[in-house]
N, C-alpha and C. Protein backbone atom coordinates (compact mmCIF):
# COMPACT_ATOMS: atom_id res chain seq x y z
N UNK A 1 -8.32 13.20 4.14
CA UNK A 1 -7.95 11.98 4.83
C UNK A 1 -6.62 12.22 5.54
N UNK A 2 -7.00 11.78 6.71
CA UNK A 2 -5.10 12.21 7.51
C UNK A 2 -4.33 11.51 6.84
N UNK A 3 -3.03 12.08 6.76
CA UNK A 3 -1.86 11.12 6.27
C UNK A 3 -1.90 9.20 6.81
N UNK A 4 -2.00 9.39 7.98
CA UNK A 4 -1.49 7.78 8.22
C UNK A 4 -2.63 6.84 8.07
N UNK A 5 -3.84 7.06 7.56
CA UNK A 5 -4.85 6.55 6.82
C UNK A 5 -4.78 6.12 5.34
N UNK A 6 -4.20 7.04 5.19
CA UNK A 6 -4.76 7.39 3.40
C UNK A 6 -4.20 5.95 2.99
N UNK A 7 -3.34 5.07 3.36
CA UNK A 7 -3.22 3.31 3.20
C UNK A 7 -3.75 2.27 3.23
N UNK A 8 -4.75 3.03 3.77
CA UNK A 8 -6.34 1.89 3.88
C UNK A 8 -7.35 2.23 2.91
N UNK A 9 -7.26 3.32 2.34
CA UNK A 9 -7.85 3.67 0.83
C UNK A 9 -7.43 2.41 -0.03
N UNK A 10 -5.70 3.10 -0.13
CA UNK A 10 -5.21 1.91 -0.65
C UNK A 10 -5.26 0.55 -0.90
N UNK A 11 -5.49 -0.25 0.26
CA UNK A 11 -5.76 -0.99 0.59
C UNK A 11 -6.92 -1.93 0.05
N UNK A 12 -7.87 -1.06 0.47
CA UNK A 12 -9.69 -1.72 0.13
C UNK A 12 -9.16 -1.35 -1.57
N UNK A 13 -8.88 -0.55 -2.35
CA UNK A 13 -9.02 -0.18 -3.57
C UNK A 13 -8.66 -1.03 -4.45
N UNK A 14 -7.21 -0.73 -3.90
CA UNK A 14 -5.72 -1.13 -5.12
C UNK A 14 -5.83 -3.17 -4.27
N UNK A 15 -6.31 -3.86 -3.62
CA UNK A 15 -5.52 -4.87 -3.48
C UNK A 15 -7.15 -5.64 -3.06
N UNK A 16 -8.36 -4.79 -2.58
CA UNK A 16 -9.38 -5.69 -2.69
C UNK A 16 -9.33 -6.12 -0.92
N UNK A 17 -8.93 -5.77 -0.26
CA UNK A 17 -8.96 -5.98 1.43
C UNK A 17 -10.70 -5.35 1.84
N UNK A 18 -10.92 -6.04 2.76
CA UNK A 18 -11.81 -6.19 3.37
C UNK A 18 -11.39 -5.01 4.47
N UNK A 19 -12.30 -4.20 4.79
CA UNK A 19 -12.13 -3.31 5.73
C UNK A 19 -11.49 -3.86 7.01
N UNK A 20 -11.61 -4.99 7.84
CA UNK A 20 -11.12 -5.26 9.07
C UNK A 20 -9.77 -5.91 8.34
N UNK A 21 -9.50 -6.45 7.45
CA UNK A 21 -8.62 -6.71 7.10
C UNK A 21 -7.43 -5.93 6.76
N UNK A 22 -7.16 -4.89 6.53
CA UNK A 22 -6.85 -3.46 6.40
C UNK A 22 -6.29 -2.80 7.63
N UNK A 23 -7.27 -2.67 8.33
CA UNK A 23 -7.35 -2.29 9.48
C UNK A 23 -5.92 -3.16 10.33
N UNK A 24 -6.35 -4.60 9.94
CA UNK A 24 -5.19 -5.05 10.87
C UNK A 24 -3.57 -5.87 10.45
N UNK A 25 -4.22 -5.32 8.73
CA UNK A 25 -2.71 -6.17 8.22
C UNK A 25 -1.20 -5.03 9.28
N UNK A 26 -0.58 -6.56 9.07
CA UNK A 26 0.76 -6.05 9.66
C UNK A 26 1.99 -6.34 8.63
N UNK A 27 3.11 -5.37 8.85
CA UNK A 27 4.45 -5.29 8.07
C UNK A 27 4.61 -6.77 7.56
N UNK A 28 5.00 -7.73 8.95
CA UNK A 28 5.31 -8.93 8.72
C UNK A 28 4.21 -10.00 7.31
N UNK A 29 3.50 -9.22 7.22
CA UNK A 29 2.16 -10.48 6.22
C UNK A 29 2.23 -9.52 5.22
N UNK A 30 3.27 -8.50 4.46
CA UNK A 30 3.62 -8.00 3.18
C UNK A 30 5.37 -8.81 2.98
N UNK A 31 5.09 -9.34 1.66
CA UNK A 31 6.48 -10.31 1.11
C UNK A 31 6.66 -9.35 -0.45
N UNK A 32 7.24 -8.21 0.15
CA UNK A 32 7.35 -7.12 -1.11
C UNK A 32 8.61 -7.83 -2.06
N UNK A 33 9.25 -8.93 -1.85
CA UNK A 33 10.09 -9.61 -2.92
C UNK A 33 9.08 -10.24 -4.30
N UNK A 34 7.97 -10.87 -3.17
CA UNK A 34 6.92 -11.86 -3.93
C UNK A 34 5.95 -10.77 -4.70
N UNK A 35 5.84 -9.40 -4.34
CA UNK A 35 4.60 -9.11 -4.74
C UNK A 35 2.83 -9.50 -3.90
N UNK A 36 3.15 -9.50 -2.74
CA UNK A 36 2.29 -10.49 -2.10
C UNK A 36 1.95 -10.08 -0.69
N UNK A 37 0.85 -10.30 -0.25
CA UNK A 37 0.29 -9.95 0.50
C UNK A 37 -0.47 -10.98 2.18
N UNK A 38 -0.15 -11.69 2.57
CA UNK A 38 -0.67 -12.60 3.52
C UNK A 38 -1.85 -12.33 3.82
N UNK A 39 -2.96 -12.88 4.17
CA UNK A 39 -4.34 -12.11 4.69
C UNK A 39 -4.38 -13.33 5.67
N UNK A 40 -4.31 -13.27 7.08
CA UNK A 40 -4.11 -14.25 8.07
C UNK A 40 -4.90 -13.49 9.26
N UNK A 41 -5.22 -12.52 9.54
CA UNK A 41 -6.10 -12.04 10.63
C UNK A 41 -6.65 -10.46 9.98
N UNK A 42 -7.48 -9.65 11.02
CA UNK A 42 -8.40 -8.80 10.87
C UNK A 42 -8.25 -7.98 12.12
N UNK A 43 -8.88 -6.77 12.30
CA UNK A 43 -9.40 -6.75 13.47
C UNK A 43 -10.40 -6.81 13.68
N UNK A 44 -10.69 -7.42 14.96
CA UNK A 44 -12.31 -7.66 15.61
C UNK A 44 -12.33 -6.88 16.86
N UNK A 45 -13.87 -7.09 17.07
CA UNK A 45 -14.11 -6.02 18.96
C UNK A 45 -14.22 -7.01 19.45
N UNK A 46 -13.99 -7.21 21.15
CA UNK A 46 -14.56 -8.60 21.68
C UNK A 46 -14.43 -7.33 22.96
N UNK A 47 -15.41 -7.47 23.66
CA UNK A 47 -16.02 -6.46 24.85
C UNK A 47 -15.55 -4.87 24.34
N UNK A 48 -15.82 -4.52 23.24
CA UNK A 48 -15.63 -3.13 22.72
C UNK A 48 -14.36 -2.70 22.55
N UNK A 49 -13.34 -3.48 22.40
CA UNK A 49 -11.72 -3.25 22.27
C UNK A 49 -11.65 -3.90 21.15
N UNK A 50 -11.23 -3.55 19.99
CA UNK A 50 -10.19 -4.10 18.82
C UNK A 50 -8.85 -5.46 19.52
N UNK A 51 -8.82 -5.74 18.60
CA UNK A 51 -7.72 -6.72 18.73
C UNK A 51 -7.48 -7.61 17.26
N UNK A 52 -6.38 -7.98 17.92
CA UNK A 52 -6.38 -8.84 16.29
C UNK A 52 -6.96 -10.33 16.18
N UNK A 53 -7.41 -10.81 15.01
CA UNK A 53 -8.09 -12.17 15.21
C UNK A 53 -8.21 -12.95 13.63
N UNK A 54 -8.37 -14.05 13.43
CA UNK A 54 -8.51 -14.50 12.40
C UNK A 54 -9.74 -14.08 11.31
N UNK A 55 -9.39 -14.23 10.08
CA UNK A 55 -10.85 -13.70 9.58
C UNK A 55 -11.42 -14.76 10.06
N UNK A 56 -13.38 -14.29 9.24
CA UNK A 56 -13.94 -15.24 9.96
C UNK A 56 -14.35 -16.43 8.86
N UNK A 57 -14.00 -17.14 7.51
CA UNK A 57 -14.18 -18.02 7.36
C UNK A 57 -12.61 -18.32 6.79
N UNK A 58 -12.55 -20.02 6.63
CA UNK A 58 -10.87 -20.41 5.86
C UNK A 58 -10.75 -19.83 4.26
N UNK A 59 -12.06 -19.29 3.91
CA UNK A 59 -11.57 -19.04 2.29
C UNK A 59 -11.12 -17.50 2.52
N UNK A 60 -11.34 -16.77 3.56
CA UNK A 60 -10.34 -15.54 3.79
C UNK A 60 -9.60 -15.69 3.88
N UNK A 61 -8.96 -16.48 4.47
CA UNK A 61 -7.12 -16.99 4.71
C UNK A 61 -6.50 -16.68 3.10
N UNK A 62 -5.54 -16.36 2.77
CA UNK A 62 -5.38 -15.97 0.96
C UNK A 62 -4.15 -15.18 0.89
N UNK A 63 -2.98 -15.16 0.36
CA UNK A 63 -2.31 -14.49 -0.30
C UNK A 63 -2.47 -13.69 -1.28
N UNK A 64 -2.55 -12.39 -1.52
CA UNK A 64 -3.46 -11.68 -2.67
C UNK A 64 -1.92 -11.30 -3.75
N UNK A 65 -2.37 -10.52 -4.41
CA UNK A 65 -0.95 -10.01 -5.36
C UNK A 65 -1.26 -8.36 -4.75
N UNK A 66 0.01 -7.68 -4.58
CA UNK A 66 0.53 -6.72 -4.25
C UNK A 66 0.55 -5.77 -5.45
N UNK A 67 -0.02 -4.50 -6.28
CA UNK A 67 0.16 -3.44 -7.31
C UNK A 67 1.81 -2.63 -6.53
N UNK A 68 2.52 -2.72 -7.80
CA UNK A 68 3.96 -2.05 -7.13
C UNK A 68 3.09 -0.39 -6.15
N UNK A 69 2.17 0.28 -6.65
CA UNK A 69 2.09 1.39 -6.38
C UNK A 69 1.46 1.24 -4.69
N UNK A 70 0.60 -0.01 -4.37
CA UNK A 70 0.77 -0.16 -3.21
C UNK A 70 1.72 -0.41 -2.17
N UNK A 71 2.85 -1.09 -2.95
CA UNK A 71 4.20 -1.85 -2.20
C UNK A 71 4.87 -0.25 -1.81
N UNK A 72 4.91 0.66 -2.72
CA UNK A 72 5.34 2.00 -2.33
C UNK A 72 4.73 2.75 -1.21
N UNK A 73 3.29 2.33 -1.47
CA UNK A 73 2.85 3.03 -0.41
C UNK A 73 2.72 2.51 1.01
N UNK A 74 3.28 1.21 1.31
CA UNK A 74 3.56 0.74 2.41
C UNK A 74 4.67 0.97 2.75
N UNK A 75 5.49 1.23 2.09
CA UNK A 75 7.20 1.22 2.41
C UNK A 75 7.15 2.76 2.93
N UNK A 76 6.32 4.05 2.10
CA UNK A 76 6.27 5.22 2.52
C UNK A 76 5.83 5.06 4.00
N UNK A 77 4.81 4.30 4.27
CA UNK A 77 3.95 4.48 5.20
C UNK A 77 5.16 4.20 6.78
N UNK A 78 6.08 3.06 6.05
CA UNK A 78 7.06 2.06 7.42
C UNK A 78 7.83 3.08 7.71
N UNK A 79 8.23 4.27 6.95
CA UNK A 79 9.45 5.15 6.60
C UNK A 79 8.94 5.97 7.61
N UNK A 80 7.52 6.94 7.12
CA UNK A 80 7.16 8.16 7.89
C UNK A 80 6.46 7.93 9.42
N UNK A 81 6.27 6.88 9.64
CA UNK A 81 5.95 6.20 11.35
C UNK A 81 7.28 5.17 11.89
N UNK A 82 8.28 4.75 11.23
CA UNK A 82 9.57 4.48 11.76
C UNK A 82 9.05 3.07 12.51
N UNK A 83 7.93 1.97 11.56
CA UNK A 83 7.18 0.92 11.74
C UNK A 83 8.53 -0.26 12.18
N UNK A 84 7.77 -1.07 13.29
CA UNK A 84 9.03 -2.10 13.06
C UNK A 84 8.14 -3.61 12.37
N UNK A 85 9.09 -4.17 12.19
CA UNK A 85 8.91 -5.56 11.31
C UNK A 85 7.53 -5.92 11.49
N UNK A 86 7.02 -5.99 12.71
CA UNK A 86 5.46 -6.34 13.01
C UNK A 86 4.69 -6.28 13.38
N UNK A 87 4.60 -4.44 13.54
CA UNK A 87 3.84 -3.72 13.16
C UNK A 87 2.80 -3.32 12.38
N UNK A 88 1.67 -3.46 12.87
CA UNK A 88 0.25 -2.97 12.54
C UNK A 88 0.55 -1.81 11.38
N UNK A 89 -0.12 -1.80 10.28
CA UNK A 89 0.40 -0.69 9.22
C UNK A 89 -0.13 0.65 10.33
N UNK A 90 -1.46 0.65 10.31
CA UNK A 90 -2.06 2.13 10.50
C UNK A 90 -2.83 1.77 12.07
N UNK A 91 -2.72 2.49 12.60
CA UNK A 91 -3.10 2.85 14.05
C UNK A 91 -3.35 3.40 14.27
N UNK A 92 -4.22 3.80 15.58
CA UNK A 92 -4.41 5.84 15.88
C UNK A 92 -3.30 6.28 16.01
N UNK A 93 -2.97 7.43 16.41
CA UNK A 93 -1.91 8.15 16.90
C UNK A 93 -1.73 7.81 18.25
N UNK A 94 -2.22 6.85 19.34
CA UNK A 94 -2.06 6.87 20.44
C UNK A 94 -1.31 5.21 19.93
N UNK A 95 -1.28 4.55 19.15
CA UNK A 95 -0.88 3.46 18.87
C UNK A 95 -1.37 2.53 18.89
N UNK A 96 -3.01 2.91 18.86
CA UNK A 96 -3.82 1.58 19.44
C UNK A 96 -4.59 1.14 17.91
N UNK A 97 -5.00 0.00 17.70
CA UNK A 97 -5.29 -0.48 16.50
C UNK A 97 -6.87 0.40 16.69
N UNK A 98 -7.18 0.61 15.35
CA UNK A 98 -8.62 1.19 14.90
C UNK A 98 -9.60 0.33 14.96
N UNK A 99 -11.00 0.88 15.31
CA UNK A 99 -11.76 0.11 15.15
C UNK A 99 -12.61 0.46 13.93
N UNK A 100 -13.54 -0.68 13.24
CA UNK A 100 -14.05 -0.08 12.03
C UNK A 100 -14.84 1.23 12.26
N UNK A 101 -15.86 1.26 13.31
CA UNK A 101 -17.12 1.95 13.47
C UNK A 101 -16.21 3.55 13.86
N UNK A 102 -14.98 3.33 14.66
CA UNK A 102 -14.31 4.79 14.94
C UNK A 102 -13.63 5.19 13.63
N UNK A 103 -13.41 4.49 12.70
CA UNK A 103 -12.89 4.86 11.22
C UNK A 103 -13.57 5.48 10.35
N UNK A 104 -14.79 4.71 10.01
CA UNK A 104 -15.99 5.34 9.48
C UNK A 104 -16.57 6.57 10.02
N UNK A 105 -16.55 6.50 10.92
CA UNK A 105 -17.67 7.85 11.76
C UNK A 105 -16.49 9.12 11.85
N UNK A 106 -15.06 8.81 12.20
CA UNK A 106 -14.58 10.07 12.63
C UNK A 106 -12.99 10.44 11.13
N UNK A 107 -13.27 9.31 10.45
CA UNK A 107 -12.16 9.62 9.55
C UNK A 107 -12.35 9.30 8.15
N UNK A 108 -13.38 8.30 8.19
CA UNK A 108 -14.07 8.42 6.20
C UNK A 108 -15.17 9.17 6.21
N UNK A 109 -16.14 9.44 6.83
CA UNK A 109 -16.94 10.43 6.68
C UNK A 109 -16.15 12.10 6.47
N UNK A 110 -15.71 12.18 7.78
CA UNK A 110 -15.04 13.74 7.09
C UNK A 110 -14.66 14.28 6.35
N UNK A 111 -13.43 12.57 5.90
CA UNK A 111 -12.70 12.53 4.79
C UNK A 111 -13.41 13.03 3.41
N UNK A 112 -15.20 12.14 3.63
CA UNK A 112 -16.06 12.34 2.56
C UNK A 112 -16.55 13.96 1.85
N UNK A 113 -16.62 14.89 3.16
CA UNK A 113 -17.16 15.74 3.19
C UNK A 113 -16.18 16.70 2.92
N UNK A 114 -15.07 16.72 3.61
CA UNK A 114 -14.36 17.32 2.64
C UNK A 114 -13.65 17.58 1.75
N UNK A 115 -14.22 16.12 0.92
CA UNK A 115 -13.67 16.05 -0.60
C UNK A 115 -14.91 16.39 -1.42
N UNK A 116 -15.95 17.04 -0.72
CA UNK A 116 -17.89 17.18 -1.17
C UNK A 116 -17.81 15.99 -2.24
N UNK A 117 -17.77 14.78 -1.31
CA UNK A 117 -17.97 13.54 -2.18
C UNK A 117 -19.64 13.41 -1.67
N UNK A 118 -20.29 12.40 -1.62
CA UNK A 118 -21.77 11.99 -1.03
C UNK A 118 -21.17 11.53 0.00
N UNK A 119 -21.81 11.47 1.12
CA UNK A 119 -21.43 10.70 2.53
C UNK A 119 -21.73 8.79 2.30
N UNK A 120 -22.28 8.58 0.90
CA UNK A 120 -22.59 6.80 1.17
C UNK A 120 -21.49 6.48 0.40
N UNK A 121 -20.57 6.97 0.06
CA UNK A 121 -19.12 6.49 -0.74
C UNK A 121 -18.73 5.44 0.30
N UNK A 122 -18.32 4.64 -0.55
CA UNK A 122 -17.81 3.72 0.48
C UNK A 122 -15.80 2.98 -0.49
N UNK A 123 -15.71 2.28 0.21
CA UNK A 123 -14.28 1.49 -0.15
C UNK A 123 -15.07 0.04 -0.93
N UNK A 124 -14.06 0.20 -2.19
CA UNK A 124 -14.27 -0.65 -2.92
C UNK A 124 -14.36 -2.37 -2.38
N UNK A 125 -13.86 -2.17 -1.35
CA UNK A 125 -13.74 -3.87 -0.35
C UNK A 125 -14.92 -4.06 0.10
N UNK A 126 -15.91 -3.89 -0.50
CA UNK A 126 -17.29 -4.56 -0.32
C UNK A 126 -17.19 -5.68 -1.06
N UNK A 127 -18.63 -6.64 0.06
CA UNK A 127 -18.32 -7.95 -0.48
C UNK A 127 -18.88 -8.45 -2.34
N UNK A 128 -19.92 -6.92 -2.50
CA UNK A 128 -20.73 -6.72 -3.59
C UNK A 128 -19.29 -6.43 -4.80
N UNK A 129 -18.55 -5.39 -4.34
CA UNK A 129 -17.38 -4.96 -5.12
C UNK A 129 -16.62 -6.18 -5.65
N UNK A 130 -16.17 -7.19 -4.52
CA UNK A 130 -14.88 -8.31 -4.69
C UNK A 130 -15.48 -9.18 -5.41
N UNK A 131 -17.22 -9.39 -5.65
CA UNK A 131 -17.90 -10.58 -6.16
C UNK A 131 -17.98 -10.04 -7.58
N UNK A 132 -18.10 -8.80 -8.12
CA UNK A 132 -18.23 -7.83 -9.16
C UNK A 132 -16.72 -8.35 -9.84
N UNK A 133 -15.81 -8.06 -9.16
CA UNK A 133 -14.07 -7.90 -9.63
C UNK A 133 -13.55 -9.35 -9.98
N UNK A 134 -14.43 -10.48 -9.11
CA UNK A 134 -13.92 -11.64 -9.43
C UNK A 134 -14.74 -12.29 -10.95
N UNK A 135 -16.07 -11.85 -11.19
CA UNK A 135 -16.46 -12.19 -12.03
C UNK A 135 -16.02 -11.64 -13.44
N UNK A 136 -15.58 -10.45 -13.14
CA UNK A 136 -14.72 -9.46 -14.01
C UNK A 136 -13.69 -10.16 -15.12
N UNK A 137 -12.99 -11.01 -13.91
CA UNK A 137 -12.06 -11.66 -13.85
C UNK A 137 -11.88 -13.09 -14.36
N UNK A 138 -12.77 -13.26 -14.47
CA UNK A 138 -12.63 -15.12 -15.45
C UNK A 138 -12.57 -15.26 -16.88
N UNK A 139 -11.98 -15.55 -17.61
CA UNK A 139 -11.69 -15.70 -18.80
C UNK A 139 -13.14 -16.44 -19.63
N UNK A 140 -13.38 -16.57 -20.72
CA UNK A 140 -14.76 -17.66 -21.31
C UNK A 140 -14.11 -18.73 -21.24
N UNK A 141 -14.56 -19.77 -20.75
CA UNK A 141 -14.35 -21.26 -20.96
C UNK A 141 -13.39 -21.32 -19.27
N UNK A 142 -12.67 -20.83 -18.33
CA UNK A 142 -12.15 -21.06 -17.55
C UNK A 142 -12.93 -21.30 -16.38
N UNK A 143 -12.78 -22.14 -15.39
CA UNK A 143 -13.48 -21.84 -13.89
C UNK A 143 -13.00 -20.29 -13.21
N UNK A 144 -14.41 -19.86 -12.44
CA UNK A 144 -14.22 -18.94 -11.70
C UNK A 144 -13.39 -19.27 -10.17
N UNK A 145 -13.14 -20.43 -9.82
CA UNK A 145 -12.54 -20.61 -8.68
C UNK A 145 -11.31 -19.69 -7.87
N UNK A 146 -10.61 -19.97 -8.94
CA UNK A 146 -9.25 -19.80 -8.64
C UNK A 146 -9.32 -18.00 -8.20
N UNK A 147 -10.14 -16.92 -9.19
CA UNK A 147 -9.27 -15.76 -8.73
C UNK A 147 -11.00 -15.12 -7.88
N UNK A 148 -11.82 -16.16 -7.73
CA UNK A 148 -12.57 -16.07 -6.44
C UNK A 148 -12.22 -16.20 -5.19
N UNK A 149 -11.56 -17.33 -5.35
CA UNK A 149 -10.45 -17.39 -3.84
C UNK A 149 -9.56 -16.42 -3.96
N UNK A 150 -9.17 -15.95 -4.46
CA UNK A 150 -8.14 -14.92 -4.18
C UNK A 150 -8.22 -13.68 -3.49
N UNK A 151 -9.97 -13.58 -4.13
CA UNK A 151 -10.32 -12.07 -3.59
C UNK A 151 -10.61 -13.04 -1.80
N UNK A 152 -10.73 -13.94 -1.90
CA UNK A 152 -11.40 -14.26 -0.33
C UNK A 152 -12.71 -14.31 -0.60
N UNK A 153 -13.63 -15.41 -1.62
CA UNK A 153 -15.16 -14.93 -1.55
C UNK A 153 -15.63 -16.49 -1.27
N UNK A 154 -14.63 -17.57 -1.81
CA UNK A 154 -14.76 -19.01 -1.46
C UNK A 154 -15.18 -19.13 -2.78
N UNK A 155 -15.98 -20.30 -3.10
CA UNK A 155 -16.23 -21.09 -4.46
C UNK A 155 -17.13 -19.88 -5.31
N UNK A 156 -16.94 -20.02 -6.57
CA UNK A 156 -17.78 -19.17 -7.30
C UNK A 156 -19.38 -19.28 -7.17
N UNK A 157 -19.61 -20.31 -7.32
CA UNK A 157 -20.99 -20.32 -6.39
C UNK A 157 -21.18 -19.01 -5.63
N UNK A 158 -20.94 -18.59 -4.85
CA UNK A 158 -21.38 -17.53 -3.86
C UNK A 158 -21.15 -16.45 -4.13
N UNK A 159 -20.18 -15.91 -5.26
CA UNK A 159 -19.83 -14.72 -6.05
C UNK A 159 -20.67 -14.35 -6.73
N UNK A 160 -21.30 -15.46 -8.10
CA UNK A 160 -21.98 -15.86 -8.71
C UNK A 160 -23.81 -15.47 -8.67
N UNK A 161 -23.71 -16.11 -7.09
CA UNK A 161 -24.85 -15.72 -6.20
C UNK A 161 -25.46 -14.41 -5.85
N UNK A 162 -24.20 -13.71 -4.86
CA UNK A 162 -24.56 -12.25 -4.64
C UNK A 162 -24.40 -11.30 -5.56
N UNK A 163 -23.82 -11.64 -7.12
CA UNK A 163 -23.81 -10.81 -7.79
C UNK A 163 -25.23 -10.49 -8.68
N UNK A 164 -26.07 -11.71 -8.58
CA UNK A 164 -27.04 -11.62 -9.19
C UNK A 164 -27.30 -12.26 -10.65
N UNK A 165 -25.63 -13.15 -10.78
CA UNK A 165 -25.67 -13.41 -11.96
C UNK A 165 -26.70 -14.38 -12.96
């Protein structure tokens, strides 16, 4: 995985981001005092160009919690690209925001192959993964609400749902 990627591993793994979400968090929507994370836009294509845009329903909108080992690895990341305040974490090298389909095809696949992983590995920020992690996550006797919204999945109902439970 090239260096200025390897944060979007991070990302989908350690904090549960949604691939476009990842893709387009910026410096400004990390509150490394709070531990915390803003999730307020994505990137989207609109005539085959990336750009930034809101997710696409209000229960994505979400503040997540930040793992210190990610907060490091954003601060590494601001250090070794000389990022300013609101700044896109990861970009190509030409500075232009990524798109998912050029990520997958030319930088997690390779990535895959030459770690001789299987090529269907994917990032834990599937919506199957976050519905898995939230159910994980509820105590006996508590509502699932609260750390359903967190991952961004909306009411447990729909976690609940695609998990098969």
């Amino acid at each position: 995985m090239p260096e200025r990627y390897g944060l979007l591993v991070l990302l989908g793994a350690g904090v549960g981001l949604r691939q476009g979400e990842a893709l387009g968090l910026a410096l400004d929507r990390v509150h490394s005092d709070e531990g915390m994370i803003t999730i307020n836009q994505q990137v989207i294509v609109i005539n085959r160009r990336p750009q930034l845009g809101p997710p696409k329903t209000s229960a994505s909108l979400r503040d997540v919690l930040m793992p210190m080992f990610v907060a490091a690895a954003i601060n590494e990341q601001v250090e070794r690209f000389d990022l300013t305040a609101d700044a896109v974490l990861c970009r190509t090298g030409r500075g232009s925001l990524l798109r998912r389909d050029y990520f997958n095809k030319k930088i997690w696949k390779p990535a895959l192959v030459a770690a001789k992983l299987p090529g269907d590995v994917t990032l834990l920020s599937r919506p199957g993964a976050r519905c898995r992690d939230c159910s994980q996550s509820v105590s006996p006797g508590r509502s699932p609400n609260p750390p359903c919204r967190s991952l961004g999945n909306g009411l447990s109902t729909v976690s609940i749902v695609r998990r098969g439970s």
